[in-house]
PDB file of N, CA and C in Angstrom:
ATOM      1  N   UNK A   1      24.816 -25.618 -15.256  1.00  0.00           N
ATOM      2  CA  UNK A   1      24.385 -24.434 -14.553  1.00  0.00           C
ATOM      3  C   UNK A   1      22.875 -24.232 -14.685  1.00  0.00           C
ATOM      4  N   UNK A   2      22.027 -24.123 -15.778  1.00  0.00           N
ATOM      5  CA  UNK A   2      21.129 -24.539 -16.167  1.00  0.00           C
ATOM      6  C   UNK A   2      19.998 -25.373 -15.605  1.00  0.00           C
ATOM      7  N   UNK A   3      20.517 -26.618 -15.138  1.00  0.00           N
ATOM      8  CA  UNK A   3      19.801 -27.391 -14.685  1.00  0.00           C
ATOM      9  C   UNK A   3      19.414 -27.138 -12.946  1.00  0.00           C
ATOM     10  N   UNK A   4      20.875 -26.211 -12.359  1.00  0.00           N
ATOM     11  CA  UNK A   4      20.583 -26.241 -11.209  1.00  0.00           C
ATOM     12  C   UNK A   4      19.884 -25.001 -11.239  1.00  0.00           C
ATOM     13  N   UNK A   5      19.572 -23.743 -12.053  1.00  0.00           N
ATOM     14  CA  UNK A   5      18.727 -22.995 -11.844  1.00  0.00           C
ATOM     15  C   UNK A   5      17.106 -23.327 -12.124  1.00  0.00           C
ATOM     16  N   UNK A   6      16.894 -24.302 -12.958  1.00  0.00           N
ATOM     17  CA  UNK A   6      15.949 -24.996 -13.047  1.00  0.00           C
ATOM     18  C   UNK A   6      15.049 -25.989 -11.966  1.00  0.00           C
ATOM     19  N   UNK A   7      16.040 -26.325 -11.486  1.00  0.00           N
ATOM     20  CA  UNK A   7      16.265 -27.209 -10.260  1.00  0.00           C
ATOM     21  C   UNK A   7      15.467 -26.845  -9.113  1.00  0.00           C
ATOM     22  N   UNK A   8      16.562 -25.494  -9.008  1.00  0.00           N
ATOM     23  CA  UNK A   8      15.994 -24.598  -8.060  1.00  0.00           C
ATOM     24  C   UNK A   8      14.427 -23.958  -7.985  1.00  0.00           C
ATOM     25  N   UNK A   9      13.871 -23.787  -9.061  1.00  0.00           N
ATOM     26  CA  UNK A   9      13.039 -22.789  -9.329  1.00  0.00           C
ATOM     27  C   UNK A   9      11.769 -23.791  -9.287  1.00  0.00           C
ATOM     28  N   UNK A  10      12.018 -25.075  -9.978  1.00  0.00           N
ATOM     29  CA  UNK A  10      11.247 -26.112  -9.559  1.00  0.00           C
ATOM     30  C   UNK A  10      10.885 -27.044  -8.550  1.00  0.00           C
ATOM     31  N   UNK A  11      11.830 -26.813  -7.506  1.00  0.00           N
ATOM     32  CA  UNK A  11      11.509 -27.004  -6.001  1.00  0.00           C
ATOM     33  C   UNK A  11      11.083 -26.197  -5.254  1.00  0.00           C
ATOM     34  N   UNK A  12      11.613 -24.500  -5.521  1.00  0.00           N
ATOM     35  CA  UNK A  12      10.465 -23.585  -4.966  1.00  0.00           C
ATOM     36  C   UNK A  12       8.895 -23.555  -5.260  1.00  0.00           C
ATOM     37  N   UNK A  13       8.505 -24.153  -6.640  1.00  0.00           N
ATOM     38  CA  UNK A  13       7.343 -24.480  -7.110  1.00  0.00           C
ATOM     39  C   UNK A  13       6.254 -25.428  -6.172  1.00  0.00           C
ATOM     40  N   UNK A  14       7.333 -26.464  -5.626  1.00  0.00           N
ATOM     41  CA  UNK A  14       6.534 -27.691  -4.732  1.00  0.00           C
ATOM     42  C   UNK A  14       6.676 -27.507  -3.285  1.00  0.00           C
ATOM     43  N   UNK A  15       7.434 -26.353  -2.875  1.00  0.00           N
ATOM     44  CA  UNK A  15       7.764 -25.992  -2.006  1.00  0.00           C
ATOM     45  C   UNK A  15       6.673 -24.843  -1.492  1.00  0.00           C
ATOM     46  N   UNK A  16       5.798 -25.389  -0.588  1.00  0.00           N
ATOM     47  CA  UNK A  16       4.322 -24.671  -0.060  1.00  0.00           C
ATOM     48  C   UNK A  16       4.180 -23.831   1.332  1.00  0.00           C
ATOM     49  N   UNK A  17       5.390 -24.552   2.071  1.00  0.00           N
ATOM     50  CA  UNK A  17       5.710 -23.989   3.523  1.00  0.00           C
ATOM     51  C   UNK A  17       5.852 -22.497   3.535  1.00  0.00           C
ATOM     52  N   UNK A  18       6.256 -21.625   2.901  1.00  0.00           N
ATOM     53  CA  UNK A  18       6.321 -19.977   3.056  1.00  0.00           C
ATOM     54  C   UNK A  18       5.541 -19.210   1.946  1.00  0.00           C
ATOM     55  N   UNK A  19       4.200 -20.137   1.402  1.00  0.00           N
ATOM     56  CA  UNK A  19       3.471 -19.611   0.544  1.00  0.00           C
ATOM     57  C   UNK A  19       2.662 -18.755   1.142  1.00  0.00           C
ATOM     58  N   UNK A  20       1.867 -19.275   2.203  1.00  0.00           N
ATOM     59  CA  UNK A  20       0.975 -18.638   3.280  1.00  0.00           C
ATOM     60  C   UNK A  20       1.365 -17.285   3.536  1.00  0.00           C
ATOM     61  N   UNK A  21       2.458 -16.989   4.901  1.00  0.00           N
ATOM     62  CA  UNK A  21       2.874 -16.278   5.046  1.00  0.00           C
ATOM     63  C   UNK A  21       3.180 -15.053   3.470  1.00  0.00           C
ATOM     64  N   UNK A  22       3.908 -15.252   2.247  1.00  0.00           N
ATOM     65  CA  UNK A  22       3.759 -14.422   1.482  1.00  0.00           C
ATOM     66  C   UNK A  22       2.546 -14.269   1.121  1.00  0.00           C
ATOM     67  N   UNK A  23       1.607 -14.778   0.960  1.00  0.00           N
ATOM     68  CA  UNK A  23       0.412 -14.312   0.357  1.00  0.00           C
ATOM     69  C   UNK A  23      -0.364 -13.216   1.679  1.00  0.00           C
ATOM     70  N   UNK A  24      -0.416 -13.777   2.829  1.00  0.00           N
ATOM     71  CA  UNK A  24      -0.858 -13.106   3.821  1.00  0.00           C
ATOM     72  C   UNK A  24      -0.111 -11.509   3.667  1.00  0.00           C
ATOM     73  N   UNK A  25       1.209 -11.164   3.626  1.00  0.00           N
ATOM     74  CA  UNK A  25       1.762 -10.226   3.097  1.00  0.00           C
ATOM     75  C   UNK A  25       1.392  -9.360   1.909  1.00  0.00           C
ATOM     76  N   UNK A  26       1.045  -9.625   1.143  1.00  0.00           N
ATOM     77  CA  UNK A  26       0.495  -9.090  -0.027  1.00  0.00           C
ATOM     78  C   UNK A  26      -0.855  -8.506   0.369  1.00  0.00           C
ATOM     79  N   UNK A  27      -1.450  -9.392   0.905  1.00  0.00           N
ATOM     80  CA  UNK A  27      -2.903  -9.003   1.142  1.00  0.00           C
ATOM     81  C   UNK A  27      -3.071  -7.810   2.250  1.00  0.00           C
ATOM     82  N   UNK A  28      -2.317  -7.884   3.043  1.00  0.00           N
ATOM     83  CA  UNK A  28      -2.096  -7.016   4.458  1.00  0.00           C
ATOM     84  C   UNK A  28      -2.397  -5.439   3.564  1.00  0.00           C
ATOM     85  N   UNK A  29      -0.614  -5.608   2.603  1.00  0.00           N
ATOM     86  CA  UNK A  29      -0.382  -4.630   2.045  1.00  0.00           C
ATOM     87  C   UNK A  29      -1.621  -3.645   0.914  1.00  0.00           C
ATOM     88  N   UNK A  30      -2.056  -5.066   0.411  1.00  0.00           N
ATOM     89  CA  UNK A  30      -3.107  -4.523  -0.713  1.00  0.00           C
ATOM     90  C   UNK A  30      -4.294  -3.412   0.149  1.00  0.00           C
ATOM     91  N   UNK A  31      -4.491  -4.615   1.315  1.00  0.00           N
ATOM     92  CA  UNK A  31      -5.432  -3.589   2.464  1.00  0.00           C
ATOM     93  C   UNK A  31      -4.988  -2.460   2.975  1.00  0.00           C
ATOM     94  N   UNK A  32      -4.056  -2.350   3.165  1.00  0.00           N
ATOM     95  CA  UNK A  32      -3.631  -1.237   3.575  1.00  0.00           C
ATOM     96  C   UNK A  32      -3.540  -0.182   2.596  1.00  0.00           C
ATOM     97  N   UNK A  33      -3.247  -0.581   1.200  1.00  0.00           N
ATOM     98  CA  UNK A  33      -3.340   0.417   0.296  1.00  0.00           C
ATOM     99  C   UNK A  33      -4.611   1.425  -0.120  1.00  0.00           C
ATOM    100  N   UNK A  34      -5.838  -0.108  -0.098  1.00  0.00           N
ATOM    101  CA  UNK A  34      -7.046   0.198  -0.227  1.00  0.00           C
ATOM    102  C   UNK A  34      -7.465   1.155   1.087  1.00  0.00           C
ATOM    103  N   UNK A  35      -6.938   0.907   2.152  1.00  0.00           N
ATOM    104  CA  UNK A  35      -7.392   1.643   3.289  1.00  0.00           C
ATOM    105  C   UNK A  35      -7.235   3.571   2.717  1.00  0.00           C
ATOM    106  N   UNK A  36      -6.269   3.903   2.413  1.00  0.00           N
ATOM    107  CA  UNK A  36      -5.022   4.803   2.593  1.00  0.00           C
ATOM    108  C   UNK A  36      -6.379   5.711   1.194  1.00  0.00           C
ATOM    109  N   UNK A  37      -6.310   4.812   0.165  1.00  0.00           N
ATOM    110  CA  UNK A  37      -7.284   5.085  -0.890  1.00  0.00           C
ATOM    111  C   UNK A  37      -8.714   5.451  -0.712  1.00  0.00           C
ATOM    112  N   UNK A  38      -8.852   4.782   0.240  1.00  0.00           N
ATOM    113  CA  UNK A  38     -10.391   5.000   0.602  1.00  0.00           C
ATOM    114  C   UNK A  38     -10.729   6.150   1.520  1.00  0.00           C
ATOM    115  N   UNK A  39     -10.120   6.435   2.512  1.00  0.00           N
ATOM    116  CA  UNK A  39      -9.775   7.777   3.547  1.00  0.00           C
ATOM    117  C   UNK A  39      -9.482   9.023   3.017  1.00  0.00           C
ATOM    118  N   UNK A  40      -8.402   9.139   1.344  1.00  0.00           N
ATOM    119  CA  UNK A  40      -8.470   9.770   1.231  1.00  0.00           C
ATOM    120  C   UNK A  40      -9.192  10.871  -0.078  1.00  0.00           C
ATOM    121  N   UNK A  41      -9.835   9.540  -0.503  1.00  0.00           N
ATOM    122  CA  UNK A  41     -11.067  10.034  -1.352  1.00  0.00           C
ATOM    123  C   UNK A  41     -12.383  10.616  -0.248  1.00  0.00           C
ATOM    124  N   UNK A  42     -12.474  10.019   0.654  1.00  0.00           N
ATOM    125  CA  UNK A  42     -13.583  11.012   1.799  1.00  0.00           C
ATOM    126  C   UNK A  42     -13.108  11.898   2.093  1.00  0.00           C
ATOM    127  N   UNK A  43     -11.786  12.429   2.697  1.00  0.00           N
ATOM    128  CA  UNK A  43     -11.415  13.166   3.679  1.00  0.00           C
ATOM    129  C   UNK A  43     -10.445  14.222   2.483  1.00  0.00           C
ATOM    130  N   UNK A  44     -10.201  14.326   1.404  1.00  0.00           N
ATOM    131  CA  UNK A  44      -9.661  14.753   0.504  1.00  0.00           C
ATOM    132  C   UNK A  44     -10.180  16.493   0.250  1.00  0.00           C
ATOM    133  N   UNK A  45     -11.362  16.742   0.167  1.00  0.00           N
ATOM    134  CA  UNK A  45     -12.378  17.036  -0.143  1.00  0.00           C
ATOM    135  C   UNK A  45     -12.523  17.923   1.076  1.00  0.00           C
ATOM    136  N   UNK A  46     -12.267  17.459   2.186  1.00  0.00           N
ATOM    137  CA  UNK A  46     -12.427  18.357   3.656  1.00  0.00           C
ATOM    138  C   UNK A  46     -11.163  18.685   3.448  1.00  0.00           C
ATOM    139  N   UNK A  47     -10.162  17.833   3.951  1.00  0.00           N
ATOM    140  CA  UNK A  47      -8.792  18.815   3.966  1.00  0.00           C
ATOM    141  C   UNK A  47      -8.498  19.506   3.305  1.00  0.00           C
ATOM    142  N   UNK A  48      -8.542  19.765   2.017  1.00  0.00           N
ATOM    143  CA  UNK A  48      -8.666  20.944   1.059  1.00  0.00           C
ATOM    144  C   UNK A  48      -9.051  22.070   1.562  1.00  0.00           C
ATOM    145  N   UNK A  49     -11.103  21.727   1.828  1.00  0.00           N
ATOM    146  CA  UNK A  49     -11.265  22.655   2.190  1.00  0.00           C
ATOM    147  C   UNK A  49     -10.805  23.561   3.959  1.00  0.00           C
ATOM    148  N   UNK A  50      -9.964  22.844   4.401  1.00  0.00           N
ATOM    149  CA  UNK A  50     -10.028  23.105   5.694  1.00  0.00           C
ATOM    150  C   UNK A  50      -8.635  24.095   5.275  1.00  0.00           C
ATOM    151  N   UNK A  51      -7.691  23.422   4.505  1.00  0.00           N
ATOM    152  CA  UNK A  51      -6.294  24.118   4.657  1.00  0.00           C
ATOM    153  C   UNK A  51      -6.761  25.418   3.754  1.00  0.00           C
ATOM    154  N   UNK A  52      -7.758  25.809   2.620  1.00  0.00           N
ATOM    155  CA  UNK A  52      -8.141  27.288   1.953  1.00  0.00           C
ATOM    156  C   UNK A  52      -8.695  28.091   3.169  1.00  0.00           C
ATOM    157  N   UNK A  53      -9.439  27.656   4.570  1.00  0.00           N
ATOM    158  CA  UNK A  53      -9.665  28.386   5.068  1.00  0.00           C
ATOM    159  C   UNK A  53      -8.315  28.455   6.338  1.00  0.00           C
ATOM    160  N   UNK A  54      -7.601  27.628   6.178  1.00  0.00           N
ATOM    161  CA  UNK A  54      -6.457  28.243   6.949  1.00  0.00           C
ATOM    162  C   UNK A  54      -5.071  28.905   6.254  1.00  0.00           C
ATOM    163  N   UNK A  55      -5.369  28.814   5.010  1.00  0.00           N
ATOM    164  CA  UNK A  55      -4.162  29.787   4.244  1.00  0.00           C
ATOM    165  C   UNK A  55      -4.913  30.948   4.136  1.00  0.00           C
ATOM    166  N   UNK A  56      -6.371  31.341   3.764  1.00  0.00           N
ATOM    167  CA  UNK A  56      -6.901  32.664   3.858  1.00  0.00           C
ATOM    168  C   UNK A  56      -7.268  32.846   5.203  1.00  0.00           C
ATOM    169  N   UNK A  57      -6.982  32.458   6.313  1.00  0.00           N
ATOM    170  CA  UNK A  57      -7.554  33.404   7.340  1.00  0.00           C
ATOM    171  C   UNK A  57      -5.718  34.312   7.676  1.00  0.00           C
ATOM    172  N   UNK A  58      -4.394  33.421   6.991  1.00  0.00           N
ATOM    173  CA  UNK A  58      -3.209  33.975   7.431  1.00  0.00           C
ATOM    174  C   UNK A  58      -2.779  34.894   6.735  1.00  0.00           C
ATOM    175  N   UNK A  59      -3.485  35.400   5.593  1.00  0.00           N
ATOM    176  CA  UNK A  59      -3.249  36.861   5.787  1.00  0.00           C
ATOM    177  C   UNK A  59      -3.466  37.929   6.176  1.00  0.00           C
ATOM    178  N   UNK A  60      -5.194  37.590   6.869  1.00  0.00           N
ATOM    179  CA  UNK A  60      -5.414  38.378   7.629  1.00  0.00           C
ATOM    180  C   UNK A  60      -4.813  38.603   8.988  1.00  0.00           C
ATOM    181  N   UNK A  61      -3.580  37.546   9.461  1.00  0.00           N
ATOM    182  CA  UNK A  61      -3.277  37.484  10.220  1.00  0.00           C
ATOM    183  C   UNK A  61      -1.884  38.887  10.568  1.00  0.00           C
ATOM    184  N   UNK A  62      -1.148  38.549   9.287  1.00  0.00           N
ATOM    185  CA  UNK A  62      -0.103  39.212   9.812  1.00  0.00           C
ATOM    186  C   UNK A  62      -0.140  40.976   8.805  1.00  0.00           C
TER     187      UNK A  62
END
């Protein structure tokens, strides 16, 4: 049993054909994370301040 999990794990090793594609995946994702991170360290800072002036203008509302 052993040997064929070994087996296995050592032919996925030499096995290069769907390396690409996963790595391209990772990276997409990493970017996208960094994106998400980066937008909302700028824009963090405004929306804050945008939603204090729209929770205090609603009590003057009603």
């Amino acid at each position: 049993m052993w040997s064929k999990i070994t087996g296995f794990f050592q032919g996925l090793k030499k096995d290069e054909r769907g390396l690409s594609g996963v790595v391209v995946a990772i990276l997409l994702i990493l970017v996208a994370v960094l994106a998400i991170v980066i937008i909302w360290v700028f824009l963090g800072d405004w929306l804050e301040d945008l939603w204090e002036q729209i929770t205090g203008n609603a009590s003057s509302i009603s």
